[in-house]
C-alpha atoms as a PDB file:
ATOM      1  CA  UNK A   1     -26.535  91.895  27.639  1.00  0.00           C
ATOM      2  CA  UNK A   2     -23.569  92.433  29.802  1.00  0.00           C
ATOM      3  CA  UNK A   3     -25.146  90.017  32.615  1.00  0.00           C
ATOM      4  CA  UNK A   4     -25.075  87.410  30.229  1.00  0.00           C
ATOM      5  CA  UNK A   5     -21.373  85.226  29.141  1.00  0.00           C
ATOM      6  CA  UNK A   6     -19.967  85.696  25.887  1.00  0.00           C
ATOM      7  CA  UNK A   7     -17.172  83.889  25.764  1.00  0.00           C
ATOM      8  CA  UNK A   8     -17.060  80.085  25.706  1.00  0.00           C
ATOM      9  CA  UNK A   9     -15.357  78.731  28.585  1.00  0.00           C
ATOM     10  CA  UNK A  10     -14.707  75.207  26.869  1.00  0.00           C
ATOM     11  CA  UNK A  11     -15.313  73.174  23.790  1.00  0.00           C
ATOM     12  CA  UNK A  12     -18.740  72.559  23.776  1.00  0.00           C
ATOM     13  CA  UNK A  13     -20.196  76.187  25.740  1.00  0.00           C
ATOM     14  CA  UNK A  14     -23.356  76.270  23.780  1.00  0.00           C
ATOM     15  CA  UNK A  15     -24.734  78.569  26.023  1.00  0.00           C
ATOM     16  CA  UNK A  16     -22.169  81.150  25.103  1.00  0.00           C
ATOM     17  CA  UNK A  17     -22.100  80.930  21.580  1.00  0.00           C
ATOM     18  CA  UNK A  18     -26.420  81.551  21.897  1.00  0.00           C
ATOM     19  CA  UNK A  19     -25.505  84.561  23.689  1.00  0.00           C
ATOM     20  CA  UNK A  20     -22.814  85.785  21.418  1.00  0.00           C
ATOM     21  CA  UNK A  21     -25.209  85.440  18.349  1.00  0.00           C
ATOM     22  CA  UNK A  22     -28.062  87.875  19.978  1.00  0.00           C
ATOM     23  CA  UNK A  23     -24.766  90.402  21.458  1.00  0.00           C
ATOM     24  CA  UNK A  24     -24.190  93.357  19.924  1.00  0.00           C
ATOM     25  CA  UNK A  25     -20.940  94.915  18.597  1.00  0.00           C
ATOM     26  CA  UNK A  26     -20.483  97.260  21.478  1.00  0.00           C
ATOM     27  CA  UNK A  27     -20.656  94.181  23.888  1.00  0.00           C
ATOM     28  CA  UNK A  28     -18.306  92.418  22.167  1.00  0.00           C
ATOM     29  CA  UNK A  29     -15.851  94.751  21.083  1.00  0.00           C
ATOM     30  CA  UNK A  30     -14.098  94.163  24.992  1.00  0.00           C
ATOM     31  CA  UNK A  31     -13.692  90.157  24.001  1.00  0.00           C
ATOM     32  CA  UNK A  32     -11.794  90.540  20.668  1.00  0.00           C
ATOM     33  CA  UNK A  33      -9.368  88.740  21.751  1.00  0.00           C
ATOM     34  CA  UNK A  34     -10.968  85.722  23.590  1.00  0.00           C
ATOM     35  CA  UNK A  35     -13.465  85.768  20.765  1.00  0.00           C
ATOM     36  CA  UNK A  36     -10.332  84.948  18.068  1.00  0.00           C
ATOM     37  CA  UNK A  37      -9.084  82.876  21.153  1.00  0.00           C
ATOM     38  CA  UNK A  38     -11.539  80.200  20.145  1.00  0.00           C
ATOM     39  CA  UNK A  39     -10.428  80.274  16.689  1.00  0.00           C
ATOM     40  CA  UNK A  40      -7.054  78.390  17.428  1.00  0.00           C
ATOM     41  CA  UNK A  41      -8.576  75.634  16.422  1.00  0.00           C
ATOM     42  CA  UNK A  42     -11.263  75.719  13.796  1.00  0.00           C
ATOM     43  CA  UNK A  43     -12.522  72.137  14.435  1.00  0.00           C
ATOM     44  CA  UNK A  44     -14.109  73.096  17.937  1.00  0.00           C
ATOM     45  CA  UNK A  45     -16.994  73.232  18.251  1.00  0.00           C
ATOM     46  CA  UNK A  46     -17.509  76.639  19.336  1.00  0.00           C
ATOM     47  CA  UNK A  47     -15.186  77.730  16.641  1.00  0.00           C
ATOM     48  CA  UNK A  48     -18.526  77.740  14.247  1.00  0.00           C
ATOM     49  CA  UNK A  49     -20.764  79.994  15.906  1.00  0.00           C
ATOM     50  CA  UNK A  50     -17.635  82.443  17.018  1.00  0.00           C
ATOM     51  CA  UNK A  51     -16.446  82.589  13.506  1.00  0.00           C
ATOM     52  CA  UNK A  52     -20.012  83.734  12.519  1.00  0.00           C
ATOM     53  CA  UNK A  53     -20.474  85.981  15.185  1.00  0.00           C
ATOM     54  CA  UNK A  54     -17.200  87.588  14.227  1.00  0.00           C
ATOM     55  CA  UNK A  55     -18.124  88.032  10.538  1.00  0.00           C
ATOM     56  CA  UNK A  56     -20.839  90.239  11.386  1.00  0.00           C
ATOM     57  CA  UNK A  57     -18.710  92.381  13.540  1.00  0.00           C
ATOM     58  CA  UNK A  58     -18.444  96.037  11.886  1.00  0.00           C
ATOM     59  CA  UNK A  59     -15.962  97.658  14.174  1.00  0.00           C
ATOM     60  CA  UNK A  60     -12.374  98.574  12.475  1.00  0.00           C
ATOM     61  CA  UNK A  61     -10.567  97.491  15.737  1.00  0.00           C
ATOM     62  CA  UNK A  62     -10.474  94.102  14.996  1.00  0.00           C
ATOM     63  CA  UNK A  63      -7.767  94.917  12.792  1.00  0.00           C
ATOM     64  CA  UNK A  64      -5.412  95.095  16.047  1.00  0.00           C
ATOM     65  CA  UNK A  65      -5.640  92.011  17.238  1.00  0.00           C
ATOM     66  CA  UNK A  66      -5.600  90.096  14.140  1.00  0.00           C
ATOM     67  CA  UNK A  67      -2.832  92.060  13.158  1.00  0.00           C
ATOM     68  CA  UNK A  68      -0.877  91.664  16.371  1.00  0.00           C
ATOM     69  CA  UNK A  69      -1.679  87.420  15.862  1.00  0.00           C
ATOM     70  CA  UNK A  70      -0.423  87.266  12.327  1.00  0.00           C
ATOM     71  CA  UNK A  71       2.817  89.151  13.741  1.00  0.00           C
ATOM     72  CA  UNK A  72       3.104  86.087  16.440  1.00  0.00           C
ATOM     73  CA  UNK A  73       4.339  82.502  16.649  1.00  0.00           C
ATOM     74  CA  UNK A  74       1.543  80.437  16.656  1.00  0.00           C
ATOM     75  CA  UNK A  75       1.627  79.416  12.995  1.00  0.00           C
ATOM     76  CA  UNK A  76      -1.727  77.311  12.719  1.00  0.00           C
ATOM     77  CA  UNK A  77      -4.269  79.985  14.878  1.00  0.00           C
ATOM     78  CA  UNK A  78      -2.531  82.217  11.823  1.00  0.00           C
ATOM     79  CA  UNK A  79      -3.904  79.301   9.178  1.00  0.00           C
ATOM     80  CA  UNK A  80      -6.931  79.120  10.211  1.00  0.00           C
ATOM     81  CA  UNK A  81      -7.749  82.917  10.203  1.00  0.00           C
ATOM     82  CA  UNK A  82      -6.093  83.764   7.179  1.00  0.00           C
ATOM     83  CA  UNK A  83      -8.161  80.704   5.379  1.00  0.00           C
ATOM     84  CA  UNK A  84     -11.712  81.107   7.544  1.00  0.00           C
ATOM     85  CA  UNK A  85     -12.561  84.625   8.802  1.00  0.00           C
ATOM     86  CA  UNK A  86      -9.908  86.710   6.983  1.00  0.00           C
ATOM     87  CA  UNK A  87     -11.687  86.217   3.207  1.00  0.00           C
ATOM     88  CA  UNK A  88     -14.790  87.438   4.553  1.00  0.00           C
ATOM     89  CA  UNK A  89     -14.051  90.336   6.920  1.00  0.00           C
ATOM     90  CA  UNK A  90     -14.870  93.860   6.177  1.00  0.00           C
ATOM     91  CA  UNK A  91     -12.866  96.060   3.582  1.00  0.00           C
ATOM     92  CA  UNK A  92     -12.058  98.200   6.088  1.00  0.00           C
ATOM     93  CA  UNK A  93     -10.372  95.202   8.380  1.00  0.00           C
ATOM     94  CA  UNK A  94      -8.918  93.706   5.133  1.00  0.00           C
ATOM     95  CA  UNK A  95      -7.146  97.128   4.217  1.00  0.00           C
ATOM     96  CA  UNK A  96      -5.164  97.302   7.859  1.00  0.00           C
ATOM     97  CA  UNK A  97      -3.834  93.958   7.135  1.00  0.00           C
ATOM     98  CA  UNK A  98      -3.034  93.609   3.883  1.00  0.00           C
ATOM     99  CA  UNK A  99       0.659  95.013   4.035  1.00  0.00           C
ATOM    100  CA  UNK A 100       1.109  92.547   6.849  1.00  0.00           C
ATOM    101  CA  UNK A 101      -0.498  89.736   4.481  1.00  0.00           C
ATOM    102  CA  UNK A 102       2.078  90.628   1.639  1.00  0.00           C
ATOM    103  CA  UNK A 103       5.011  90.370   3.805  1.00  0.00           C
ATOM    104  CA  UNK A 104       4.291  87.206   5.210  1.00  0.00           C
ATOM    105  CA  UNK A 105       4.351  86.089   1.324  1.00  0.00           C
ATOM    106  CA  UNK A 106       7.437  88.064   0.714  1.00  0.00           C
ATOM    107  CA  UNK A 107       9.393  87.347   3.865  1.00  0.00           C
ATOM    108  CA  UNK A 108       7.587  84.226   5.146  1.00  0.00           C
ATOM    109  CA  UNK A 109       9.413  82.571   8.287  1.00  0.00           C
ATOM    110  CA  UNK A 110      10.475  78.868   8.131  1.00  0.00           C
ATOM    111  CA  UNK A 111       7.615  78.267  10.120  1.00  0.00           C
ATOM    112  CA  UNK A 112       5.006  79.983   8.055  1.00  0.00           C
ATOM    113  CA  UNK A 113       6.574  78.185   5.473  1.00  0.00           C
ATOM    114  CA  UNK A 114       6.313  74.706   7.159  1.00  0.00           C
ATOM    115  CA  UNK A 115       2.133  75.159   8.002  1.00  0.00           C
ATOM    116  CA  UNK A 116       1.470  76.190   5.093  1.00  0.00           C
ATOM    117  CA  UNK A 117       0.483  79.859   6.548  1.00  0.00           C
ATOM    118  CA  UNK A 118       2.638  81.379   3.267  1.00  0.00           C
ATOM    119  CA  UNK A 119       0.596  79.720   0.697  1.00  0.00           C
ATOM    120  CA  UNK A 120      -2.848  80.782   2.962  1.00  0.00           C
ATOM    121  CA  UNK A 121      -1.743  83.927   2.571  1.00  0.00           C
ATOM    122  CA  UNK A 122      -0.823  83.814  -1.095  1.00  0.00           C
ATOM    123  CA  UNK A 123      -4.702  82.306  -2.009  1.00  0.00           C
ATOM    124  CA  UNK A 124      -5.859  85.008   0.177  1.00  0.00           C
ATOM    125  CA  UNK A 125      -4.538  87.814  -1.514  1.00  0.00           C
ATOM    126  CA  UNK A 126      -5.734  86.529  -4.633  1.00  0.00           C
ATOM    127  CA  UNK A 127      -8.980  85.967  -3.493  1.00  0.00           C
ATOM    128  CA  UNK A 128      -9.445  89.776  -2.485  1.00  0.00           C
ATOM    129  CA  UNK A 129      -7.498  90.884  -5.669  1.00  0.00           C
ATOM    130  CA  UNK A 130     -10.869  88.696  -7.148  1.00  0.00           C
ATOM    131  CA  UNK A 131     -13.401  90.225  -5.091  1.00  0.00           C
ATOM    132  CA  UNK A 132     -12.502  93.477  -5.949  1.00  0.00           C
END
């Protein structure tokens, strides 16, 4: 599958988001990151089909780069994760993040406050405290 593009290069890469659904984990464990890339906005169009894709990914090391976003600055790709693919990830995903979740409850920045990414973060603890 290697031959084949992965990533969405723009908006509406159709093309891309075919090949992602029939790729397996190993071929997309390398594009973690320009995977959740196309998750800064949820209302792409590509944002769909990645956001699947994603949910269906069983490798732990997706934890990283999640993690490493949630630690960063851009306050709505944090929104949208927290309220899209973050509720339905895999326990084992969920469990690397959820000290990072708590603090940005505890100690959210003015920022996080101003998006909304606090209260995201809030539901979504309750949600998994309800799921489990």
């Amino acid at each position: 599958m290697s031959t084949l593009r992965l990533v969405p290069q723009h908006k509406g890469d159709d093309d891309a988001c075919a090949n992602l659904q029939q790729a397996s984990d190993e071929d997309i464990q390398p594009l973690l990151w320009p995977l959740l890339e196309c998750l800064q906005d949820i209302n792409w169009p590509i944002a769909a089909p990645v956001l699947e894709r994603l949910l269906r990914y069983r490798g732990d090391d997706l934890a990283e780069p999640l993690f490493q976003i949630l630690g960063g600055d851009d306050e709505v790709w944090k929104y949208w994760l927290l309220t899209n693919l973050l509720p339905d990830v895999q326990i084992s995903v969920w469990q690397a993040l959820r000290f990072k979740i708590h603090a940005m409850v505890r100690q959210p920045t003015p920022a996080e406050l101003q998006e909304e990414v606090t209260e995201a973060a809030a539901e979504l603890l309750s949600h998994w405290k309800n799921k489990s």
